[in-house]
Structures are given as C-alpha cells and as structure tokens.
N, C-alpha and C. Protein backbone atom coordinates (compact mmCIF):
# COMPACT_ATOMS: atom_id res chain seq x y z
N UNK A 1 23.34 -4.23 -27.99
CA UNK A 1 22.89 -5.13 -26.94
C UNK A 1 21.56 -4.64 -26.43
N UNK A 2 20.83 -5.66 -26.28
CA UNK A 2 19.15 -5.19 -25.81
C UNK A 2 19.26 -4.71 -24.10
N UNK A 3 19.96 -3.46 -23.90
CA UNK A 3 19.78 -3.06 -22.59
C UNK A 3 19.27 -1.98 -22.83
N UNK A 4 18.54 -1.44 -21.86
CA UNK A 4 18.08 0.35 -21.58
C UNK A 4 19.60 0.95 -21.33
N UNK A 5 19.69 1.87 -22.05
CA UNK A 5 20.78 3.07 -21.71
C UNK A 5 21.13 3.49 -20.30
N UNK A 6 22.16 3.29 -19.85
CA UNK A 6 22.73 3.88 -18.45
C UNK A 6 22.24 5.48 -18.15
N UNK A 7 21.39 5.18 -16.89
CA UNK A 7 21.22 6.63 -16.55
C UNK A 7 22.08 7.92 -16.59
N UNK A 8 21.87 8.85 -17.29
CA UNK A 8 22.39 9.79 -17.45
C UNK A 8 22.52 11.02 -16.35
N UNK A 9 23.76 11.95 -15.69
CA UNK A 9 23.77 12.45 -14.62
C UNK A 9 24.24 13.74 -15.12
N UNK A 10 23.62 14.51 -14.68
CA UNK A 10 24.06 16.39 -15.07
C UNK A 10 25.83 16.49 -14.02
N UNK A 11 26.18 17.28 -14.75
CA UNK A 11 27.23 17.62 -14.20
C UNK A 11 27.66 18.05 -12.56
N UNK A 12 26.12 18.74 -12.46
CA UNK A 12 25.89 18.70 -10.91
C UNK A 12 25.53 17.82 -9.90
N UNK A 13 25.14 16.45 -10.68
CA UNK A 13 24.86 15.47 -9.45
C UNK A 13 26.24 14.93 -8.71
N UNK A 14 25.75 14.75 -7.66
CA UNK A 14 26.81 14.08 -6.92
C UNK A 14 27.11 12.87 -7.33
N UNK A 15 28.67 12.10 -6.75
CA UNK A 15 29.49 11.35 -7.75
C UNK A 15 28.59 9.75 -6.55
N UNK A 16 28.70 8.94 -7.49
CA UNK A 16 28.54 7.76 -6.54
C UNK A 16 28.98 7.95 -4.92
N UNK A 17 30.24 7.56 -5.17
CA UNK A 17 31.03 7.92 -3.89
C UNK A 17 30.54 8.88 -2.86
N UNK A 18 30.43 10.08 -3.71
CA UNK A 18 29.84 11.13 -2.62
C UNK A 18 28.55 10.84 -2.16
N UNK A 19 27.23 10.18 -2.81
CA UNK A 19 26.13 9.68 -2.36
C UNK A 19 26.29 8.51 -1.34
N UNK A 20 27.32 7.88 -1.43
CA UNK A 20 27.46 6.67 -0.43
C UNK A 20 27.92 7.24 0.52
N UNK A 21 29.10 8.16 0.68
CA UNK A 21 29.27 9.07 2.06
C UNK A 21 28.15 9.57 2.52
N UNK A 22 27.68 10.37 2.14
CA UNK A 22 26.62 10.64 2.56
C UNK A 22 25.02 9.71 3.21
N UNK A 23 25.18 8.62 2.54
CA UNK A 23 24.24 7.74 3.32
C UNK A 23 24.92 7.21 4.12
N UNK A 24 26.26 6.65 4.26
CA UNK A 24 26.46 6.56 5.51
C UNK A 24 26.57 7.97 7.09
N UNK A 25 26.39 9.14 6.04
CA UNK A 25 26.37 9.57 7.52
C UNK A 25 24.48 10.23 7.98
N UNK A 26 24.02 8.92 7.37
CA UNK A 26 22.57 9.20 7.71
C UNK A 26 21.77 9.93 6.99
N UNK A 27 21.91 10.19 5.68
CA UNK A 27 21.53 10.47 4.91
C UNK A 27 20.35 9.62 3.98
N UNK A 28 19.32 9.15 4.34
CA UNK A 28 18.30 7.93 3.29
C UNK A 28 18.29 8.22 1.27
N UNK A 29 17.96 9.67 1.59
CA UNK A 29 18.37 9.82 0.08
C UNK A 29 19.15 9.74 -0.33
N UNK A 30 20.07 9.97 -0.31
CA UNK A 30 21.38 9.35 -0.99
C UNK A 30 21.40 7.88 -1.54
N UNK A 31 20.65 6.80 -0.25
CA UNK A 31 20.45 5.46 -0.86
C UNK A 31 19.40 5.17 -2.09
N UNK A 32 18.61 6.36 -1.93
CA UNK A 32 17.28 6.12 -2.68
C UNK A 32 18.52 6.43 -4.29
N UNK A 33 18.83 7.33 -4.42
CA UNK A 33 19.16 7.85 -5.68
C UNK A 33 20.67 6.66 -6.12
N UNK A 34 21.44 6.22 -5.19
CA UNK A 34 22.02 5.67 -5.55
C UNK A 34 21.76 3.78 -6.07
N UNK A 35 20.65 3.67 -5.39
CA UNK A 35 19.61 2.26 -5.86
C UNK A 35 19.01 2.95 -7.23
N UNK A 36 18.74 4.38 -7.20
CA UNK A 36 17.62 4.24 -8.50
C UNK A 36 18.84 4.10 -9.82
N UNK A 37 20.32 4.61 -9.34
CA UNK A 37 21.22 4.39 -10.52
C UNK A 37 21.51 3.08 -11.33
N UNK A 38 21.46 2.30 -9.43
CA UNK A 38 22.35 1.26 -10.39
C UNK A 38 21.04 -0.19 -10.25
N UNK A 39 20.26 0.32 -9.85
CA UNK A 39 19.27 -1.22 -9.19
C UNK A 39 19.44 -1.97 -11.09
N UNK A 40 18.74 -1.54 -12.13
CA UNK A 40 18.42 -2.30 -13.15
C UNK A 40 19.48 -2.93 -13.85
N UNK A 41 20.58 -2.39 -14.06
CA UNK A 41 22.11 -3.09 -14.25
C UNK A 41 22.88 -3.85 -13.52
N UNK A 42 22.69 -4.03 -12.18
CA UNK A 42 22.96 -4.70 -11.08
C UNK A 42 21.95 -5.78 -11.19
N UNK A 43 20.67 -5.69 -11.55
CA UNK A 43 19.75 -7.18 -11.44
C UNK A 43 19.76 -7.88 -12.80
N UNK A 44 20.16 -7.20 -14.00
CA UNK A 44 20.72 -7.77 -15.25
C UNK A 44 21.86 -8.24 -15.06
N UNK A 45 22.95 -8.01 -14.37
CA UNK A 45 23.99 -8.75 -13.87
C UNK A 45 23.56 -10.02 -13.48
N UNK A 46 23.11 -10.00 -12.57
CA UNK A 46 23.02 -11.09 -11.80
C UNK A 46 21.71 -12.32 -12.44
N UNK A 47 20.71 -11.77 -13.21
CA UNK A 47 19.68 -12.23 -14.05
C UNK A 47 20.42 -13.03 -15.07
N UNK A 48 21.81 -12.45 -15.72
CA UNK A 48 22.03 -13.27 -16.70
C UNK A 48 22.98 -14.10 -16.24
N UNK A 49 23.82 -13.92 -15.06
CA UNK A 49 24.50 -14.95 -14.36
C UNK A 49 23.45 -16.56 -14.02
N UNK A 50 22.38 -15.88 -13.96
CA UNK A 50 21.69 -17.14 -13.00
C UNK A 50 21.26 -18.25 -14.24
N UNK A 51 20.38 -17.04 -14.29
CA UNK A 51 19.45 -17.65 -15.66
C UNK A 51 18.21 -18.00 -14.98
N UNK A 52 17.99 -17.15 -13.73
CA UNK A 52 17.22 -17.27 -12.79
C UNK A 52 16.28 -15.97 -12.27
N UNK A 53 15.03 -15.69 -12.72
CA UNK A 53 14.89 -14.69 -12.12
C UNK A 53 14.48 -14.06 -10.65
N UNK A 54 14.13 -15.39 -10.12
CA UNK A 54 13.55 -15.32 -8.75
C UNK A 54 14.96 -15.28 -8.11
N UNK A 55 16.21 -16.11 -8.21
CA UNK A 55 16.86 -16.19 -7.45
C UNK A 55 18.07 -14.83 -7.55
N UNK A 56 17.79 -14.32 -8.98
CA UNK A 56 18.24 -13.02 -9.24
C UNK A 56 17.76 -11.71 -8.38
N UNK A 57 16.20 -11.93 -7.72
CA UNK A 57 15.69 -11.47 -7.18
C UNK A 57 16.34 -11.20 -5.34
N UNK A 58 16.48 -12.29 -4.75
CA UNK A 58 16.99 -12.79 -3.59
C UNK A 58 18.10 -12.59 -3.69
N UNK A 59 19.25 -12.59 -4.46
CA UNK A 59 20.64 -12.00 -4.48
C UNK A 59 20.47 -10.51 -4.55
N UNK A 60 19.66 -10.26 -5.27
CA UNK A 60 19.33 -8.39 -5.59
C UNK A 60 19.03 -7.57 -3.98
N UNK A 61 18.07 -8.46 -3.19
CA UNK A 61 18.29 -7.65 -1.67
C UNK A 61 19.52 -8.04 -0.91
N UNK A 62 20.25 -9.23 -1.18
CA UNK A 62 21.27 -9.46 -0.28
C UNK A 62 22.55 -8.36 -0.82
N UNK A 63 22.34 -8.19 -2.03
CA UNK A 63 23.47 -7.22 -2.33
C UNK A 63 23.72 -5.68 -1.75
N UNK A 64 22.23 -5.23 -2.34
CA UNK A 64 21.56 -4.04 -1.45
C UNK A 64 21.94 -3.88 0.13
N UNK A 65 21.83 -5.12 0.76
CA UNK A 65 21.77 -5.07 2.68
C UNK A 65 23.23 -5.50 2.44
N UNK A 66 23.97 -5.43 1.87
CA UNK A 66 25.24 -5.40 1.99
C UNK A 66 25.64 -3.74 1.78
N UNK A 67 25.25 -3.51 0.74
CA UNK A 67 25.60 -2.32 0.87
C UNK A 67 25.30 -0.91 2.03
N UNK A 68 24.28 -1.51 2.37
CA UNK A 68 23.94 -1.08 3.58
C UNK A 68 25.02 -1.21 5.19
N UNK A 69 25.31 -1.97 5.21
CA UNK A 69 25.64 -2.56 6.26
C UNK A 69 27.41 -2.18 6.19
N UNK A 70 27.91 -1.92 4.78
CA UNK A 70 29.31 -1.85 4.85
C UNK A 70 29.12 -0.50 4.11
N UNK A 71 28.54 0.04 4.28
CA UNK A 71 28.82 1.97 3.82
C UNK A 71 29.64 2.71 4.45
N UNK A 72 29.75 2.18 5.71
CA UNK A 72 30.94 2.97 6.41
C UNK A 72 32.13 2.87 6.23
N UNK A 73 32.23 1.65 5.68
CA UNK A 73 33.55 1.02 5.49
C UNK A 73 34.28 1.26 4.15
N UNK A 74 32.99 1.73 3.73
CA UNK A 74 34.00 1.80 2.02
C UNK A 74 35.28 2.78 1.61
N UNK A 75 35.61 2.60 0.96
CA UNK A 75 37.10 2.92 1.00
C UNK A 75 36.80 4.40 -0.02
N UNK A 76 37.41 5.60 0.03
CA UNK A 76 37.38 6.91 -0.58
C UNK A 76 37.55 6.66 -1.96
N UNK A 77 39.12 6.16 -1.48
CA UNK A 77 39.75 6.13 -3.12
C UNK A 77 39.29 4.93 -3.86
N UNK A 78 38.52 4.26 -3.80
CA UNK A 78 38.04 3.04 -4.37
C UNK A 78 36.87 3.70 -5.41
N UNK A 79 36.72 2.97 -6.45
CA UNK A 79 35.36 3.05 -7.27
C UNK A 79 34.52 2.58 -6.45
N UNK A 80 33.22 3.35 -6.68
CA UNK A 80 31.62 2.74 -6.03
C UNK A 80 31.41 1.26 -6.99
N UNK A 81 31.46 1.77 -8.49
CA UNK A 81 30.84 0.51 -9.12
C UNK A 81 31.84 -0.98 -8.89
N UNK A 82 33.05 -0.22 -8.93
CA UNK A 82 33.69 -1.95 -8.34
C UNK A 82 33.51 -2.58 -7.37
N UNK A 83 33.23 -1.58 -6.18
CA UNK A 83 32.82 -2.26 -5.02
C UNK A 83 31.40 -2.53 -5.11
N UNK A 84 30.74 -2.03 -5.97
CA UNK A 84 28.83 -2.82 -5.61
C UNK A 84 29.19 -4.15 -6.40
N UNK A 85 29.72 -4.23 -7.55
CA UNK A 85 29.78 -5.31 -8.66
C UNK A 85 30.42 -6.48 -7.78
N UNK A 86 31.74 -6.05 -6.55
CA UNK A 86 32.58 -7.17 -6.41
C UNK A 86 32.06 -7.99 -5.20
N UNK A 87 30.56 -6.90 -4.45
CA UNK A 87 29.74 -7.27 -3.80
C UNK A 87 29.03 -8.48 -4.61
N UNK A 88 28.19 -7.61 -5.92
CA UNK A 88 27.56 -8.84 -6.51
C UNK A 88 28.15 -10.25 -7.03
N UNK A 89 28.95 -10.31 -7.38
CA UNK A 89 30.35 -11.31 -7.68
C UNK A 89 30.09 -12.00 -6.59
N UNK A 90 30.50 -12.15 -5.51
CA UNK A 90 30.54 -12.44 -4.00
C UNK A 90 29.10 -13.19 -3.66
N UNK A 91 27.98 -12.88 -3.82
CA UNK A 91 26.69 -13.26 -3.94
C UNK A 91 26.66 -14.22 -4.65
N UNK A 92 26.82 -13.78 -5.79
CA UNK A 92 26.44 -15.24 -6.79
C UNK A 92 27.47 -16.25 -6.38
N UNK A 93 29.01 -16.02 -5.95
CA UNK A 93 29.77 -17.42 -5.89
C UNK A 93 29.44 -18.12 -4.31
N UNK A 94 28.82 -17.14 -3.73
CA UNK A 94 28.15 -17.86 -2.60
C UNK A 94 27.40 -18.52 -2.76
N UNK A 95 25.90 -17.83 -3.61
CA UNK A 95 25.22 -18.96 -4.11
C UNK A 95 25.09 -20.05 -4.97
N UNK A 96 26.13 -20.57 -5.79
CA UNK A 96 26.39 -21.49 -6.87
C UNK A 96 27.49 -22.68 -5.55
N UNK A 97 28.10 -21.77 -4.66
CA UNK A 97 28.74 -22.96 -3.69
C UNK A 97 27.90 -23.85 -3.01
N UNK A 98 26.83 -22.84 -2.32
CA UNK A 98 25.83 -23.20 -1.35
C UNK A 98 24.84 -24.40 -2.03
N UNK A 99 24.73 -24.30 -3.31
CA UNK A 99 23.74 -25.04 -4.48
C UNK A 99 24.58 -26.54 -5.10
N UNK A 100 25.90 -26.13 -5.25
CA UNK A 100 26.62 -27.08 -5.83
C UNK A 100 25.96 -27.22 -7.63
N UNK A 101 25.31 -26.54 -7.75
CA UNK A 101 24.49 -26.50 -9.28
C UNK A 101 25.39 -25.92 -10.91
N UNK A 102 26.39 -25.30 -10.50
CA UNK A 102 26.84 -24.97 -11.35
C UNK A 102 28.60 -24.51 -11.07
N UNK A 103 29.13 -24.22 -12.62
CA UNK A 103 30.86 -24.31 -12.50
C UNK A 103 30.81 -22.94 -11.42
N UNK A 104 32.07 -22.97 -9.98
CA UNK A 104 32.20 -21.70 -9.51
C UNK A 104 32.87 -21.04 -10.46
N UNK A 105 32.98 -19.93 -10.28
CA UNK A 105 33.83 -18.74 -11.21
C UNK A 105 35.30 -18.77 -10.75
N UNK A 106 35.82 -19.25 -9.61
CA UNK A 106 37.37 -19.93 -9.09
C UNK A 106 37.49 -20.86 -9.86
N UNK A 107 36.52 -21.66 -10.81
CA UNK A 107 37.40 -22.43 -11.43
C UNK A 107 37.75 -21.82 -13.29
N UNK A 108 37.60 -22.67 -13.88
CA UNK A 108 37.71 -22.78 -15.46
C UNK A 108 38.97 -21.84 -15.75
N UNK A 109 39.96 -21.75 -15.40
CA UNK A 109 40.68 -20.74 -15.43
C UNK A 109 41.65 -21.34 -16.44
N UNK A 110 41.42 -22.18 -16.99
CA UNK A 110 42.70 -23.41 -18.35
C UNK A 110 41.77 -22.83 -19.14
N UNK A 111 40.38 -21.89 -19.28
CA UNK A 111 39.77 -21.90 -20.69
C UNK A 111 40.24 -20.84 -21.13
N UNK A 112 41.24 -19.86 -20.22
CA UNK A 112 41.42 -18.47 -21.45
C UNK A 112 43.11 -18.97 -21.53
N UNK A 113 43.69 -20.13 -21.76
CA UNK A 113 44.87 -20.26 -22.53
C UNK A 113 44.39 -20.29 -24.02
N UNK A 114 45.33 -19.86 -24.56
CA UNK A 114 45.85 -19.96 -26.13
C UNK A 114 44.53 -18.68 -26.53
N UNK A 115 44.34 -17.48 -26.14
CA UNK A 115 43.49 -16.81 -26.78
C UNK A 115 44.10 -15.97 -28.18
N UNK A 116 42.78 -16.09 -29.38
CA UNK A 116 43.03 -15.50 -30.47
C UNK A 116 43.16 -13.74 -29.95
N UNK A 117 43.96 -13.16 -31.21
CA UNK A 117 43.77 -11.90 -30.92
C UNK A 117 42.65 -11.12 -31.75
N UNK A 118 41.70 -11.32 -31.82
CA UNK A 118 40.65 -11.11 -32.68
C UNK A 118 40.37 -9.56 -32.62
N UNK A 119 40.13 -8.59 -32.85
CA UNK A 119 39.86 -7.51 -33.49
C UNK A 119 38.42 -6.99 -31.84
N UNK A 120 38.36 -5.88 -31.34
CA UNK A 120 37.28 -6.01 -30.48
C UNK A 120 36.22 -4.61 -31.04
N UNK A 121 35.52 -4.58 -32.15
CA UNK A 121 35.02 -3.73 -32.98
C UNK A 121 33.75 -3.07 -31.99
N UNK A 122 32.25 -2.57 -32.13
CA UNK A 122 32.06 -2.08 -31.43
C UNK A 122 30.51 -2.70 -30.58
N UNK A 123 30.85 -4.14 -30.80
CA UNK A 123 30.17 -4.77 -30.62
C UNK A 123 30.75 -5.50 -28.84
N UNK A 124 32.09 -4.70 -29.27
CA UNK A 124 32.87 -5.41 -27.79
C UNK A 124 32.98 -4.54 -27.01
N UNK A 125 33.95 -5.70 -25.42
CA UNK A 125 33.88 -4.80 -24.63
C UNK A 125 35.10 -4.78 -24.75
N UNK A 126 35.57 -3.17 -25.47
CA UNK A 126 37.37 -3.17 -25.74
C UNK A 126 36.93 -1.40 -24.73
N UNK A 127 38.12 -1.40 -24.50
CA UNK A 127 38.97 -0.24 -23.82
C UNK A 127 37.94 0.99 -24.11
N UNK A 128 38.55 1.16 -25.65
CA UNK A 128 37.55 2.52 -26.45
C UNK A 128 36.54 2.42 -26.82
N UNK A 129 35.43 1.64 -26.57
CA UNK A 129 34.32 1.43 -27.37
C UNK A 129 32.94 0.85 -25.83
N UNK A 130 32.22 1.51 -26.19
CA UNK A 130 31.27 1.12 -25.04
C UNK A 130 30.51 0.17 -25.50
N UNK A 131 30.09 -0.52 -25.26
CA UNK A 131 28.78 -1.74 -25.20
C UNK A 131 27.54 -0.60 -25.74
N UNK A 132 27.42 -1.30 -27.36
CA UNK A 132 26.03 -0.22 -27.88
C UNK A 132 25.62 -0.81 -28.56
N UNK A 133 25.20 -2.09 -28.56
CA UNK A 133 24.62 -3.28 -29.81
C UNK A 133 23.38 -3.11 -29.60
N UNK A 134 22.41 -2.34 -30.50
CA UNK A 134 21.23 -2.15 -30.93
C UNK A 134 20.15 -3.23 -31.19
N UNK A 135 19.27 -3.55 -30.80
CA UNK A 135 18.25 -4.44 -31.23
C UNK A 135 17.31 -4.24 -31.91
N UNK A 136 17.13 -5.02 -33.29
CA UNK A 136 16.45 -4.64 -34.12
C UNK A 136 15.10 -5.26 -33.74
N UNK A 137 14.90 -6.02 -33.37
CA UNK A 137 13.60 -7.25 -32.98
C UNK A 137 13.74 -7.45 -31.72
N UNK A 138 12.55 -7.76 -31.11
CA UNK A 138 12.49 -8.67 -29.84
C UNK A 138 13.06 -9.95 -30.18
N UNK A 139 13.15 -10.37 -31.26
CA UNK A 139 13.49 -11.64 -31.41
C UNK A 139 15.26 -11.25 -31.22
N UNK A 140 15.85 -10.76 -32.10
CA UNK A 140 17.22 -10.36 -31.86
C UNK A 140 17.67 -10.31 -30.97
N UNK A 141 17.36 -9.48 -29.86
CA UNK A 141 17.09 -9.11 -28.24
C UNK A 141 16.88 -10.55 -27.54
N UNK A 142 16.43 -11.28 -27.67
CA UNK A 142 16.25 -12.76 -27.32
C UNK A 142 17.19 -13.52 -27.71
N UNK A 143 17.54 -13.52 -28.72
CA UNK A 143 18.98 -14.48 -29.58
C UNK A 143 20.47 -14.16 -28.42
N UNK A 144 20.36 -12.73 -28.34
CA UNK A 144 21.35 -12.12 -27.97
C UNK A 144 20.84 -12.16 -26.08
N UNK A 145 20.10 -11.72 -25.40
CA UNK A 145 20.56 -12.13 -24.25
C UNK A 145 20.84 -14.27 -23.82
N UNK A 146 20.28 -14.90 -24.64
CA UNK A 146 20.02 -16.20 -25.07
C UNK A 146 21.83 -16.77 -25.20
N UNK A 147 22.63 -15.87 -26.13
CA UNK A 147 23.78 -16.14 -26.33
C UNK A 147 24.75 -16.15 -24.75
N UNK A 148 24.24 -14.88 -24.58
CA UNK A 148 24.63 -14.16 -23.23
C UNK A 148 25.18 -15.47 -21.98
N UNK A 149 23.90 -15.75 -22.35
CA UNK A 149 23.54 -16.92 -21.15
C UNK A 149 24.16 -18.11 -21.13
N UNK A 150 24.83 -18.31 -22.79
CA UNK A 150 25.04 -19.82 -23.04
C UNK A 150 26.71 -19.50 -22.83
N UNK A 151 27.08 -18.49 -22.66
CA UNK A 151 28.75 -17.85 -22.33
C UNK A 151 29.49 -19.36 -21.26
N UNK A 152 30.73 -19.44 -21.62
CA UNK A 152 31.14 -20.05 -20.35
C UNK A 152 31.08 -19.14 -19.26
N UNK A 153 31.14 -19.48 -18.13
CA UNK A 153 31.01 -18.59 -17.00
C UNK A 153 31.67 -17.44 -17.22
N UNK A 154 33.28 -17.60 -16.81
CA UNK A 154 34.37 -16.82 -16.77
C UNK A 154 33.86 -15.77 -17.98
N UNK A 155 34.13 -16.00 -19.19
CA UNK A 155 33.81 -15.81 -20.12
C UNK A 155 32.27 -14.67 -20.06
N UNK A 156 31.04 -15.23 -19.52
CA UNK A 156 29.95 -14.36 -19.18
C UNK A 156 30.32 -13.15 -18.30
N UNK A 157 31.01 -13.91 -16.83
CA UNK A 157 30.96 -12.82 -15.61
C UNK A 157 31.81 -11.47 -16.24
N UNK A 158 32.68 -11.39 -17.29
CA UNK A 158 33.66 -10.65 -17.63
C UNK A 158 32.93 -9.70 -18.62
N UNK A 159 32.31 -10.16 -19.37
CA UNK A 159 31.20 -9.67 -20.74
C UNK A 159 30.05 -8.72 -19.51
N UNK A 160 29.60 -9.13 -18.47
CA UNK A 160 28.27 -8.49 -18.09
C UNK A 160 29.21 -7.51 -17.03
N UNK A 161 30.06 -7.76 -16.51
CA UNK A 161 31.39 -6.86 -15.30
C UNK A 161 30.97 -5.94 -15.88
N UNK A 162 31.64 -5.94 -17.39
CA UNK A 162 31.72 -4.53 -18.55
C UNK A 162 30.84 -4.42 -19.38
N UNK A 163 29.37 -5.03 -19.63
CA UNK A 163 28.44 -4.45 -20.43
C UNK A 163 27.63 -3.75 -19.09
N UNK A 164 27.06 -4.57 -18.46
CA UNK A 164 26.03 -3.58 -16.90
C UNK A 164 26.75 -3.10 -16.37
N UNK A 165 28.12 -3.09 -15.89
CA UNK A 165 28.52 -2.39 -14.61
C UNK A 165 29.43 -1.55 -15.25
N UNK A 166 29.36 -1.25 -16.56
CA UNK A 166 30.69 -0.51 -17.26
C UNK A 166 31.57 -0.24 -16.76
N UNK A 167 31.90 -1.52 -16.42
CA UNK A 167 33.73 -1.95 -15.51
C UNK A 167 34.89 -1.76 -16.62
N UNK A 168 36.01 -1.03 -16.53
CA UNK A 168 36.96 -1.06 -17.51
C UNK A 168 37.62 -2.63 -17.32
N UNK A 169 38.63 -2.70 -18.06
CA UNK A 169 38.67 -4.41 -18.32
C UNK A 169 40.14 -4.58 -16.87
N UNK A 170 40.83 -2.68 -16.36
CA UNK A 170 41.56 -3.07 -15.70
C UNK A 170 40.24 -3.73 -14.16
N UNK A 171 39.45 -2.87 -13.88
CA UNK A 171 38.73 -3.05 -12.95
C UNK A 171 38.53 -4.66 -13.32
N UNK A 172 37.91 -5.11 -14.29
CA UNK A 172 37.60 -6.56 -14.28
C UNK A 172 38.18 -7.67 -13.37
N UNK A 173 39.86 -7.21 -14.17
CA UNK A 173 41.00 -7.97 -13.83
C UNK A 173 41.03 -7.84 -12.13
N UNK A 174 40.99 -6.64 -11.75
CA UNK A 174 41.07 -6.60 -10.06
C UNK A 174 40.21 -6.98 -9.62
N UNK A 175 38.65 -6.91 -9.61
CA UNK A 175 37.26 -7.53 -9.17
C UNK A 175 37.58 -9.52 -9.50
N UNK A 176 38.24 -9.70 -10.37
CA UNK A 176 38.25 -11.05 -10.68
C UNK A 176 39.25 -11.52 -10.01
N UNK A 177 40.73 -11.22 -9.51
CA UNK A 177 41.51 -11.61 -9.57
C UNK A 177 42.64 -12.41 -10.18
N UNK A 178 42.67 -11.61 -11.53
CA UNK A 178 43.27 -12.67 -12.32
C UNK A 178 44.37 -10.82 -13.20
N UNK A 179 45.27 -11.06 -14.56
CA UNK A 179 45.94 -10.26 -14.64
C UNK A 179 44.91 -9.50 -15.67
N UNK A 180 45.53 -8.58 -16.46
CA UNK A 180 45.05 -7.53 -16.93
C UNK A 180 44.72 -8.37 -18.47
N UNK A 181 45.63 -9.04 -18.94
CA UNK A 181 45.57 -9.97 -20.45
C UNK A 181 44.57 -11.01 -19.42
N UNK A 182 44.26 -11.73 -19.09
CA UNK A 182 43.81 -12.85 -18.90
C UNK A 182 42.15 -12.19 -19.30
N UNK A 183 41.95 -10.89 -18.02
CA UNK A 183 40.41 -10.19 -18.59
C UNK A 183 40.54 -10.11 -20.01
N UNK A 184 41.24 -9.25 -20.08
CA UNK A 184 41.24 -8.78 -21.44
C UNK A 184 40.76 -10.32 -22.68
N UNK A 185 41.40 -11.22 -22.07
CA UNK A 185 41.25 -12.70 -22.87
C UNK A 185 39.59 -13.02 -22.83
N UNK A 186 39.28 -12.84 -21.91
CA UNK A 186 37.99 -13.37 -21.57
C UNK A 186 36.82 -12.94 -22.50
N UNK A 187 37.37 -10.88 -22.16
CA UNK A 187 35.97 -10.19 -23.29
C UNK A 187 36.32 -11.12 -24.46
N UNK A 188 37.67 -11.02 -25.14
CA UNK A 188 37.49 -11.34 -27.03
C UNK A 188 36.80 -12.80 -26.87
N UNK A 189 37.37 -13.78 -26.48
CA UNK A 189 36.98 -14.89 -26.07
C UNK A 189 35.03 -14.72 -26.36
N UNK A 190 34.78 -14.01 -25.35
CA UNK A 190 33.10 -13.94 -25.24
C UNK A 190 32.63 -13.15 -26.40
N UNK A 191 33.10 -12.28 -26.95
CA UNK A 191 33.18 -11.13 -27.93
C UNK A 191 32.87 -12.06 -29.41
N UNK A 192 33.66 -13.00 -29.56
CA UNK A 192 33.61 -13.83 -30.43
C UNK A 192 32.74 -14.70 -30.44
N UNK A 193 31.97 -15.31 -29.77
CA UNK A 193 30.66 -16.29 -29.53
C UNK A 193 29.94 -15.04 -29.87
N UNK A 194 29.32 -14.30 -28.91
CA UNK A 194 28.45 -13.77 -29.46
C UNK A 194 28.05 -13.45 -30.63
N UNK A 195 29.11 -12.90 -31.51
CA UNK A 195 29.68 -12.34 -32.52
C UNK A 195 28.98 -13.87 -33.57
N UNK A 196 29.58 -14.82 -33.06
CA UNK A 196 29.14 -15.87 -33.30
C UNK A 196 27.65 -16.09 -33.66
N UNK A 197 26.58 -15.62 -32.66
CA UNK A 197 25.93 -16.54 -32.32
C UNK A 197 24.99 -15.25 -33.42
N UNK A 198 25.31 -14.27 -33.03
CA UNK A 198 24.80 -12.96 -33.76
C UNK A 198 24.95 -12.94 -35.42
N UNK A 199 25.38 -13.99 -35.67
CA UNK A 199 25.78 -13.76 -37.40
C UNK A 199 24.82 -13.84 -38.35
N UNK A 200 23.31 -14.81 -37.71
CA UNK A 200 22.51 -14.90 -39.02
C UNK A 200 21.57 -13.73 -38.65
N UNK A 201 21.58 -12.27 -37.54
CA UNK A 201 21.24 -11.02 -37.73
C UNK A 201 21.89 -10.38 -38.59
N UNK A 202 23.03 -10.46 -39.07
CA UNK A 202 23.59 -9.40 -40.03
C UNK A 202 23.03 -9.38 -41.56
C-alpha cells in the first residue's frame, strides 16, 4: 500500500498513553510528540474517507481540539489509538450528517451478509499480517489509493481503521459497533476489491 511506514519508537519512548497523561497534566510536549506520531495517518484516514482534502483538513483540527479538550478524561486502560481513531470516526459521521452528501457509516449494514471466506494473504488486513503493499509506480500508488476510495463505506472505514490506525480487527469491531465476524467481514469483503482492482499490477 502507497503509505510512508509508521513511525518507529525506541524502546525507551514513552507509550502513547503515557504522553497523553502527561499532556494532560500540563505538559505541551507530550502533545507535540504525540501529533508528530500520529498527525499523517490520522489525515490519510480521514483524506480517504472524504475524498476531500480541504475538508480532510478541517476535520484534522477538530479532531486534534478534541483531543485536547478530553485528555483528562481519557480512560488508563483504554488504547490511545482507539480513542483518537473513534474520535476521528465521530468527525467524519458528523460531517456526512451535517452535509447530507453521502451514505452515514450507521447505515449499509445488509452489505456484510453472506460474506465469502476468502483467504486474507498479505495484502490484507488479517490478524497476523500487517498492511505492507509496496508500490511499484506512482501510477500503482494512484490505482490503489483510487480503489481505496471507490470501497463501500463500511467496507473503506474498516480497511483504513486497520491500514492507518493499525487497529486490530477486535478494536475495529468495538470502535464500530458491530461484532467481531461482522469486522472481520468487512476487511475480506474490502480485501477482495482491492485485490480486485489491483490485478492488472500483478
């Protein structure tokens, strides 16, 4: 997949979590380092949700001043990335309500009946295998965020949860509200279009 590689953290940096404690107890750096982690995977989230980059833009500070504003509140035992992602989630279905422009993500929920059990090789987002699809071309890289985009919703929000926010598929299921097979339905589901759309690269 045409993304930059997830920042890499020495064993000694502090854990998400612990950087968000810490900015909430007045700490600024902590915010700085924890924006510089996740800002570019968090605005590819939401970039390929839209299909918008300006308005990807304007969700990108409302997410941020959310996080701001509820640092105190965040919960210990909770993941950081589920809670920034279920922030961003929250954003976009605000803004697609507010617009009336497109399907909300509360709906389409009849499209993951009858799913194949298709194979999730390492092109997917399965359990054991991380999101590492290589781009040979800018053009490839184009085909493929292009596919990205043409995802049914459900289907997209579930594929980008776990390619940018390297959400496991249980996190999905809880950020989405739906069961653990239904996510799980969604990646192969999306796994397979792409897969699809990716075939005259091979």
């Amino acid at each position: 997949m045409p993304n930059e590689p997830a920042q890499e953290r020495s064993p000694a940096s502090p854990s998400d979590e612990a950087l968000l404690a810490d900015f909430a107890g007045g700490d600024a750096g902590a915010f700085a380092a924890l924006y510089s982690r996740h800002e570019r995977p968090v605005f590819r989230f939401l970039r390929r949700s839209l299909g918008n980059e300006a308005a990807a833009q304007d969700l990108m500070q409302e997410v941020w001043l959310a996080v701001i504003r509820h640092a105190a509140t965040f919960e210990p035992r909770a993941r950081f990335t589920t809670w920034l992602y279920g922030i961003a989630r929250n954003r976009l279905i605000d803004h697609w309500r507010a617009r009336r422009n497109a399907v909300s993500l509360d709906q389409e929920a009849a499209n993951d009946a009858g799913v194949a059990s298709a194979p999730i090789d390492c092109l997917a987002a399965g359990e054991d295998c991380e999101p590492e699809v290589q781009a040979l071309s800018r053009e490839q890289a184009a085909a493929f965020v292009a596919a990205v985009e043409q995802l049914p919703a459900l289907q997209r929000e579930a594929f980008l949860l776990h390619a940018e926010g390297g959400l496991t598929v249980e996190d999905v299921a809880q950020l989405t509200g739906v069961g653990r097979e239904t996510a799980k339905s969604r990646l192969r589901y999306a796994m397979t279009r792409l897969r699809a759309a990716m075939q005259p690269w091979r």
